[in-house]
C-alpha atoms as a PDB file:
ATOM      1  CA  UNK A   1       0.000   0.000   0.000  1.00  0.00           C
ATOM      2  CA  UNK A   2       1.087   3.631  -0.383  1.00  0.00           C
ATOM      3  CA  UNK A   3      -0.119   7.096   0.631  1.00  0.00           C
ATOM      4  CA  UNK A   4      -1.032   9.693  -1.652  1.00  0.00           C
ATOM      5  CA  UNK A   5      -1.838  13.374  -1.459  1.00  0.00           C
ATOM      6  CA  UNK A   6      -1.815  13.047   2.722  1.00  0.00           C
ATOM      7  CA  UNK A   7      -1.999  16.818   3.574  1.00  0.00           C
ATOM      8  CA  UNK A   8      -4.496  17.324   5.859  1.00  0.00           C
ATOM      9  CA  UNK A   9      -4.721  13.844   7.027  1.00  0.00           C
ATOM     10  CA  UNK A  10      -3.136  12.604   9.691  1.00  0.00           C
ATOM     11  CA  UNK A  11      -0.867  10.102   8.536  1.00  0.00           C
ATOM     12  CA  UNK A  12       1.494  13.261   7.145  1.00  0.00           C
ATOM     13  CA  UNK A  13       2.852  13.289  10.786  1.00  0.00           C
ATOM     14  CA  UNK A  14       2.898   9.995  11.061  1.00  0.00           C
ATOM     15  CA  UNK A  15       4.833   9.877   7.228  1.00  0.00           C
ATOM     16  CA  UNK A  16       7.388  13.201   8.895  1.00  0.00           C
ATOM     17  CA  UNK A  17       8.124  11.269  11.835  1.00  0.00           C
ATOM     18  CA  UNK A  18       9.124   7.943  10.241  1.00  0.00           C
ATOM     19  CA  UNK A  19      10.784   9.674   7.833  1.00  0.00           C
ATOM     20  CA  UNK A  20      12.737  11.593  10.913  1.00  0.00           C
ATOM     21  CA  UNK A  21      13.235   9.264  13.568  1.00  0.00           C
ATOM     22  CA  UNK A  22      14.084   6.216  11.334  1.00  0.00           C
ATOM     23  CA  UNK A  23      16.086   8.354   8.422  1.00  0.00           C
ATOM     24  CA  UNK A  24      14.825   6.675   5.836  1.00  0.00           C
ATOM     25  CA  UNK A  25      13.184   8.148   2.894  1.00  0.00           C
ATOM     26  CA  UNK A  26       9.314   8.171   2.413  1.00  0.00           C
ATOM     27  CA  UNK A  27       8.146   5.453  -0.748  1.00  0.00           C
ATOM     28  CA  UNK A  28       7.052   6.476  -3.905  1.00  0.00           C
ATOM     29  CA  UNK A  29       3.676   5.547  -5.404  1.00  0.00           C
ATOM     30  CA  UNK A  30       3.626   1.880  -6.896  1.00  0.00           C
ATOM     31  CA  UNK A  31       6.656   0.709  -4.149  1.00  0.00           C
ATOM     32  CA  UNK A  32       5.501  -1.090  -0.487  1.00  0.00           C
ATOM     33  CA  UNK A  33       5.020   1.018   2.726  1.00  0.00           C
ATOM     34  CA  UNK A  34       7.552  -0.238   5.249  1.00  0.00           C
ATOM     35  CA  UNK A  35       6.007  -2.484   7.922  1.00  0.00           C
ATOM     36  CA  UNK A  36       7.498  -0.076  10.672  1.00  0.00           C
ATOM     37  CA  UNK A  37       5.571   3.138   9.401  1.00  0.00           C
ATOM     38  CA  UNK A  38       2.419   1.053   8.983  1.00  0.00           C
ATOM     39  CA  UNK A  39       2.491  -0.080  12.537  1.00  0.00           C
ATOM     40  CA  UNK A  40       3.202   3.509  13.650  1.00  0.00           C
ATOM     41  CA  UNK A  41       0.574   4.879  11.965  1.00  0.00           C
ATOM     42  CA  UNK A  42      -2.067   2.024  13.702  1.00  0.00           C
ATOM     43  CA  UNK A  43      -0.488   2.913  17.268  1.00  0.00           C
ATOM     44  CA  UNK A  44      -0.808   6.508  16.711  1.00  0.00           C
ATOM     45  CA  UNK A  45      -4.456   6.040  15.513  1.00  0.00           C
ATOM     46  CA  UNK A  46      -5.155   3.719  18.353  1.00  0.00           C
ATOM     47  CA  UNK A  47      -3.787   5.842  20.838  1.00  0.00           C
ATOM     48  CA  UNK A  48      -5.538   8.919  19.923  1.00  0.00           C
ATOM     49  CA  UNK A  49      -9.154   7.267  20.028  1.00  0.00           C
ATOM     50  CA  UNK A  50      -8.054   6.019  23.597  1.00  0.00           C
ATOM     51  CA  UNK A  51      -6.839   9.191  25.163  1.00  0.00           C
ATOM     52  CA  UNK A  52      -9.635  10.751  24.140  1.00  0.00           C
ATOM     53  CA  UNK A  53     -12.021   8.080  25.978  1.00  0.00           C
ATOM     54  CA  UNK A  54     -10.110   8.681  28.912  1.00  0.00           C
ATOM     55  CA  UNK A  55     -11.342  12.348  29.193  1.00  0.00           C
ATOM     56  CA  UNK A  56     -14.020  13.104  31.023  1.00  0.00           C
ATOM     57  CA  UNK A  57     -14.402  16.405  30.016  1.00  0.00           C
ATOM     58  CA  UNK A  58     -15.664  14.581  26.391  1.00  0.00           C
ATOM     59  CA  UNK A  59     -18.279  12.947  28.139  1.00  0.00           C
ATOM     60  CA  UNK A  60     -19.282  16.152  30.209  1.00  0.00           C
ATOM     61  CA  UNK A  61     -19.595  17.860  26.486  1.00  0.00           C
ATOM     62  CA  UNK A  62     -21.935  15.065  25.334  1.00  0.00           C
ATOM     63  CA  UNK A  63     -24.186  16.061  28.360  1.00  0.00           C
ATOM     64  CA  UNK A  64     -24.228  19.847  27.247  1.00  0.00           C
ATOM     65  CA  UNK A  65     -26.356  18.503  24.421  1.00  0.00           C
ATOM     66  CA  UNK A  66     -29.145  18.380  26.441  1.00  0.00           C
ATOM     67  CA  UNK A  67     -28.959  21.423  28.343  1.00  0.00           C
ATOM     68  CA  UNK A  68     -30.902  24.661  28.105  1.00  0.00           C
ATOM     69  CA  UNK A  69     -29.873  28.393  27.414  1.00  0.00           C
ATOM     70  CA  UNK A  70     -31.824  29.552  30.169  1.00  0.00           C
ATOM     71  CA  UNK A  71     -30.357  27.167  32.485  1.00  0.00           C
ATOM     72  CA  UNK A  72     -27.389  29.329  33.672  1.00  0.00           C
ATOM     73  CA  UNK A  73     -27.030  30.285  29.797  1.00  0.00           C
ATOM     74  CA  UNK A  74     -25.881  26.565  29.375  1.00  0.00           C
ATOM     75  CA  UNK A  75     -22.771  27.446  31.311  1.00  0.00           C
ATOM     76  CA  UNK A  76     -21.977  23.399  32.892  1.00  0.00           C
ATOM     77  CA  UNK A  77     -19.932  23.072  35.882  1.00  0.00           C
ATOM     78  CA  UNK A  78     -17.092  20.363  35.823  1.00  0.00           C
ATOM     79  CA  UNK A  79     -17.626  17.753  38.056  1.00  0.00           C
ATOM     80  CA  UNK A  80     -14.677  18.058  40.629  1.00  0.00           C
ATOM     81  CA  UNK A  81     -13.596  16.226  43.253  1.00  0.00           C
ATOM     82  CA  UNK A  82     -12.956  18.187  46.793  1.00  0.00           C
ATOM     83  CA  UNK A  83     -14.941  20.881  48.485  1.00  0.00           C
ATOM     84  CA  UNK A  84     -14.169  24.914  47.969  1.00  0.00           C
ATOM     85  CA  UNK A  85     -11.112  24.859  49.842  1.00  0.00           C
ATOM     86  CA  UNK A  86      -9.645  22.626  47.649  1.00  0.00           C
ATOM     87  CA  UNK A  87     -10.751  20.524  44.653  1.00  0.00           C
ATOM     88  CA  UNK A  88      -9.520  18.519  41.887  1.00  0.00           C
ATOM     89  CA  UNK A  89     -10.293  16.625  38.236  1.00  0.00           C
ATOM     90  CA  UNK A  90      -8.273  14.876  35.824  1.00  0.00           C
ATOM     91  CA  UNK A  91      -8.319  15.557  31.926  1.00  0.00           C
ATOM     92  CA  UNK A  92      -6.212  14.149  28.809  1.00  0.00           C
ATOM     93  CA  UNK A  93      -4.911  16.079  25.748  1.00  0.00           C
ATOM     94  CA  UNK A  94      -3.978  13.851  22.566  1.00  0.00           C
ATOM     95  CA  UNK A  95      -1.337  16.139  20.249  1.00  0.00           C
ATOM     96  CA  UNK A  96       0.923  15.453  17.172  1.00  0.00           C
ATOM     97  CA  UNK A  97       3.825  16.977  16.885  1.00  0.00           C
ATOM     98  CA  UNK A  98       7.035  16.868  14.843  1.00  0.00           C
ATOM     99  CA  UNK A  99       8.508  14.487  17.375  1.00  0.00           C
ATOM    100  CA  UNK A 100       5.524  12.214  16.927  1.00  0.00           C
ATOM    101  CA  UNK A 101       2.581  11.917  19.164  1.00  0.00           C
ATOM    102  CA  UNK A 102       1.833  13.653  22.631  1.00  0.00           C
ATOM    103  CA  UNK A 103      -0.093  12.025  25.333  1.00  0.00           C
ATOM    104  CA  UNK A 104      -0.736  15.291  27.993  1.00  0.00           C
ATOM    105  CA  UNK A 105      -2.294  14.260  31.786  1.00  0.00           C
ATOM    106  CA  UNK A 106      -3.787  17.661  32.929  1.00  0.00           C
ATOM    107  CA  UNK A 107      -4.590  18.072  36.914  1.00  0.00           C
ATOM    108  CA  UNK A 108      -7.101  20.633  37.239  1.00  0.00           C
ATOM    109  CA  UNK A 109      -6.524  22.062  40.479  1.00  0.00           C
ATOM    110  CA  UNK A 110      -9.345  24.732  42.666  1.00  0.00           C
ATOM    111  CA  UNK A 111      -7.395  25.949  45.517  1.00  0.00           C
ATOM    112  CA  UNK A 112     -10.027  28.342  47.400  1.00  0.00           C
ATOM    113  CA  UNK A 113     -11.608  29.547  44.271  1.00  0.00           C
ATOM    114  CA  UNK A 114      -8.456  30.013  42.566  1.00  0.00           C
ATOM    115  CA  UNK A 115      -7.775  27.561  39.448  1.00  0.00           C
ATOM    116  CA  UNK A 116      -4.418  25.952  38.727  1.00  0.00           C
ATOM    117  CA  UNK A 117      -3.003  23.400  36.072  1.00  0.00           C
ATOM    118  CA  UNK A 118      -0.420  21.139  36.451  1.00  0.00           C
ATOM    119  CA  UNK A 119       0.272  18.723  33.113  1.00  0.00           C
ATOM    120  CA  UNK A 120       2.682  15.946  32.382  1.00  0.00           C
ATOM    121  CA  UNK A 121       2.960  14.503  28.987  1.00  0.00           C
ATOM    122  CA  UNK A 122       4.762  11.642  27.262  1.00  0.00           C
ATOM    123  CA  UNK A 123       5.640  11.095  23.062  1.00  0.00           C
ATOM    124  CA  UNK A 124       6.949   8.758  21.004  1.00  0.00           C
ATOM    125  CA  UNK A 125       8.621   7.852  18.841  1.00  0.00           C
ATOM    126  CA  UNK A 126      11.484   9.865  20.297  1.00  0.00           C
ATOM    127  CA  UNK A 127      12.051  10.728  23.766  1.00  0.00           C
ATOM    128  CA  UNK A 128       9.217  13.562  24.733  1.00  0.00           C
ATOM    129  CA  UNK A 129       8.832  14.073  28.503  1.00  0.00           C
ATOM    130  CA  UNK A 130       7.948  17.227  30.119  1.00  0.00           C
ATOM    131  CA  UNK A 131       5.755  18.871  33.085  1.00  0.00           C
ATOM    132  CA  UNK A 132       4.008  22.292  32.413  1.00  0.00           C
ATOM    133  CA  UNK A 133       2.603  24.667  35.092  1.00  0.00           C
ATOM    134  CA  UNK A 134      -0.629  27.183  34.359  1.00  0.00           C
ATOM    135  CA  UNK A 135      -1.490  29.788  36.534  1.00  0.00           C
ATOM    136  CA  UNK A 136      -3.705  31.914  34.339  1.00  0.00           C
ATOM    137  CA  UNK A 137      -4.740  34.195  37.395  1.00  0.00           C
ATOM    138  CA  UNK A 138      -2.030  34.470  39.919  1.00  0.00           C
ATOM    139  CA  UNK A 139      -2.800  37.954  41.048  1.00  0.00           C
ATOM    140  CA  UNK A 140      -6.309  39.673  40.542  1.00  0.00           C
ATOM    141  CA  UNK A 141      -6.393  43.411  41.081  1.00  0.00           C
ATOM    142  CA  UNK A 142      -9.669  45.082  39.624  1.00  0.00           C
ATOM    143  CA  UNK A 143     -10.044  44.659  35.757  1.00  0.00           C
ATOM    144  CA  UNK A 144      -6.613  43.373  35.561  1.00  0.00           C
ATOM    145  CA  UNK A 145      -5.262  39.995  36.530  1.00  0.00           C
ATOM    146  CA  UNK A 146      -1.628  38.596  35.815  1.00  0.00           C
ATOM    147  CA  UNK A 147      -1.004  34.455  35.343  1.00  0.00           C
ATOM    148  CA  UNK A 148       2.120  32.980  35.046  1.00  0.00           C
ATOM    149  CA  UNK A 149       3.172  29.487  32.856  1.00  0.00           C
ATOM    150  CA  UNK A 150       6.214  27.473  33.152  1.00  0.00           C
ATOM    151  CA  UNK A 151       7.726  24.401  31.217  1.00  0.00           C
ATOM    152  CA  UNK A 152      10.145  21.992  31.569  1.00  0.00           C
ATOM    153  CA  UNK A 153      10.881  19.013  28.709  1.00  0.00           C
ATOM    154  CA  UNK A 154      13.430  16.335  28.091  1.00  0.00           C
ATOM    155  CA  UNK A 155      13.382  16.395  24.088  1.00  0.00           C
ATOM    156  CA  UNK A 156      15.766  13.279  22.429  1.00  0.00           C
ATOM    157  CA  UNK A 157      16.448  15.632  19.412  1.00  0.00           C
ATOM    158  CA  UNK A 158      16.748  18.690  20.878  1.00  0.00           C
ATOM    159  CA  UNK A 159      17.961  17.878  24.973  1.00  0.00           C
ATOM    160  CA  UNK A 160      16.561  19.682  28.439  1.00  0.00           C
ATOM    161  CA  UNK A 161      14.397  22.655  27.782  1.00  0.00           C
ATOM    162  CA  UNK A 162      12.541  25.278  29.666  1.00  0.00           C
ATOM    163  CA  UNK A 163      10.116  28.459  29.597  1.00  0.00           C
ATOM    164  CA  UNK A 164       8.458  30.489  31.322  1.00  0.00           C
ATOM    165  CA  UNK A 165       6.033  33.804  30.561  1.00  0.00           C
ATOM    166  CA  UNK A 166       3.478  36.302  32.255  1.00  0.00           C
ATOM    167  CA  UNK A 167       0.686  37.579  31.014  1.00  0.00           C
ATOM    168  CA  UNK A 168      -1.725  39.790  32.100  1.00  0.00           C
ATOM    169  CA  UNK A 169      -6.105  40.629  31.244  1.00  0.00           C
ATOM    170  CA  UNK A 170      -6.981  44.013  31.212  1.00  0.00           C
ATOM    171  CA  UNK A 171     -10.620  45.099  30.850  1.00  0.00           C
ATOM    172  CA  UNK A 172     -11.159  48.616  29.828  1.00  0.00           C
ATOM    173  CA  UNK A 173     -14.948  47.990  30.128  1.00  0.00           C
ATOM    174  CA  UNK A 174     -17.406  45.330  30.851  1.00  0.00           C
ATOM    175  CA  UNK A 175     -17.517  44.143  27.515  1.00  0.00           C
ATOM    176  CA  UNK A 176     -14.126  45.015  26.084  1.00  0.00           C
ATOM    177  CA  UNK A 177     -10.194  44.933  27.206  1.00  0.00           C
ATOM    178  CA  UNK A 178      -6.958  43.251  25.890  1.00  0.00           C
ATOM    179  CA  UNK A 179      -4.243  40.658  26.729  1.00  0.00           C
ATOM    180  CA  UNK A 180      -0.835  40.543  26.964  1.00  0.00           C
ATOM    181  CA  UNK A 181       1.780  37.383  26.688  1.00  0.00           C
ATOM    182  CA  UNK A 182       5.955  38.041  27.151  1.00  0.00           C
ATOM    183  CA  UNK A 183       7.997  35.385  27.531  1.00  0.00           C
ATOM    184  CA  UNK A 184      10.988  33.324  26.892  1.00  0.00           C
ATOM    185  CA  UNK A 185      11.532  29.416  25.741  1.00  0.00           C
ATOM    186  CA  UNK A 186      14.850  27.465  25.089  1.00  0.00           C
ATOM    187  CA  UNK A 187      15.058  25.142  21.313  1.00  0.00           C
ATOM    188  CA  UNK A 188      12.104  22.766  21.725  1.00  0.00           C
ATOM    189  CA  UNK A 189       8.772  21.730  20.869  1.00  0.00           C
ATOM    190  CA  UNK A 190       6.122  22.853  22.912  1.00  0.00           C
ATOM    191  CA  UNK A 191       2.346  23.339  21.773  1.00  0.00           C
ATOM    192  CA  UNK A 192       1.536  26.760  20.329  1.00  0.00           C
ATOM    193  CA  UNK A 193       4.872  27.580  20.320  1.00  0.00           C
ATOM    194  CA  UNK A 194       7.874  27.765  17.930  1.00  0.00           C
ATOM    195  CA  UNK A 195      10.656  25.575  18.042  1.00  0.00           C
ATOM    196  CA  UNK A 196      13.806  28.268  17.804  1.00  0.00           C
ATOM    197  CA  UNK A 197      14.787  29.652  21.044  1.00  0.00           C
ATOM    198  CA  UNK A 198      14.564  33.143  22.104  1.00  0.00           C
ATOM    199  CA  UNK A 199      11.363  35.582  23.073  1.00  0.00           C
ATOM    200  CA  UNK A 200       7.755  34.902  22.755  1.00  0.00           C
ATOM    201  CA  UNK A 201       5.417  37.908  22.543  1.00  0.00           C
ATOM    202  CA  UNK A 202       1.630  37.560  22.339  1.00  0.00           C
ATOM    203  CA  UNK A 203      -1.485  39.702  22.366  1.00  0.00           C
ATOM    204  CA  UNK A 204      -5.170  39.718  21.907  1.00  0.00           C
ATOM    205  CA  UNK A 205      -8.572  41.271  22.272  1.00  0.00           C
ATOM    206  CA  UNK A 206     -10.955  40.133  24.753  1.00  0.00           C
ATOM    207  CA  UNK A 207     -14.852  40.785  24.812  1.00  0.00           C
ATOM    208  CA  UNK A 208     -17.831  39.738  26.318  1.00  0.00           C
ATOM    209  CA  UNK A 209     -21.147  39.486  24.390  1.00  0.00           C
ATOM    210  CA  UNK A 210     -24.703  39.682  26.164  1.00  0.00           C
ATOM    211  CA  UNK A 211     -26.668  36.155  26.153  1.00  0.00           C
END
């Protein structure tokens, strides 16, 4: 068998990591598929349909199916585990990336009404191993609030990595304000993110619209 035309389709990571990780070039049309990038691509498909079972934020987005606009505008709670000192909930994140395929663990943390993520993930083919902190609102001061994110990765092509970044919300109204992202990453993958080293600098507009 042989792939043709695979932008768009999954199996073009599955073809760019092969052709990376085992250095060998991708087959022409009319000439057999190696066994090794066949099996790949199964795992990878496999593992992505799993991963997503495991979340239970899919299954709490099934429910929202049924629910009402003028039921709290449809806005559903997650389902955590704890009281409002302190509660917690577990979620998965399935990603491909240039290093092959990412399986993410989130923690979603509440500590007294303040919300905090902790994620470790795992790839493969090559070595991919890293731990990622969110705090999207470590300080809250009016319309403004500041968050801080930090990562740390073992990468087999590109070694030990790390970043870290503020940000900061600003509304100028109650429908309208702006964000702000500065930061700095080592050579690495990381989701959203470029590989190079150096600077990150982000921004956006935030608004609110009436239900």
């Amino acid at each position: 068998m042989t792939w043709i035309q695979t932008m768009g389709d999954p199996v073009e990571s599955a073809l760019l990591t092969y052709r990376n990780y085992y250095d060998m070039p991708i087959p022409p049309e009319g000439e057999n598929v190696d066994e090794r990038l066949i099996n790949y691509y199964r795992e990878l498909s496999f593992m992505s349909l799993l991963w997503t079972a495991l979340d239970p934020a899919f299954y709490e987005s099934l429910m929202g199916f049924r629910t009402k606009m003028h039921d709290n505008f449809g806005i559903i709670s997650p389902k955590m585990i704890g009281n409002d000192n302190f509660s917690w909930m577990y979620g998965t994140l399935f990603n491909i990336s240039p290093l092959g395929y990412e399986l993410h663990f989130l923690n979603h943390i509440r500590l007294k009404g303040n919300y905090a993520c902790v994620s470790f993930h795992y790839g493969r083919p090559f070595d991919n191993m890293g731990v990622s902190i969110h705090l999207p609102q470590l300080y809250r001061s009016g319309r403004m609030a500041f968050g801080a994110n930090a990562d740390y990765w073992y990468q087999e092509p590109f070694g030990h990595g790390a970043g870290a970044s503020l940000s900061m919300d600003a509304m100028f109204t109650e429908k309208f304000g702006a964000s702000l992202t500065t930061g700095w990453k080592s050579r690495g993958y990381l989701l959203g993110m470029p590989v190079a080293s150096g600077p990150v600098i982000r921004g956006g507009i935030l608004f609110r619209i009436p239900w």
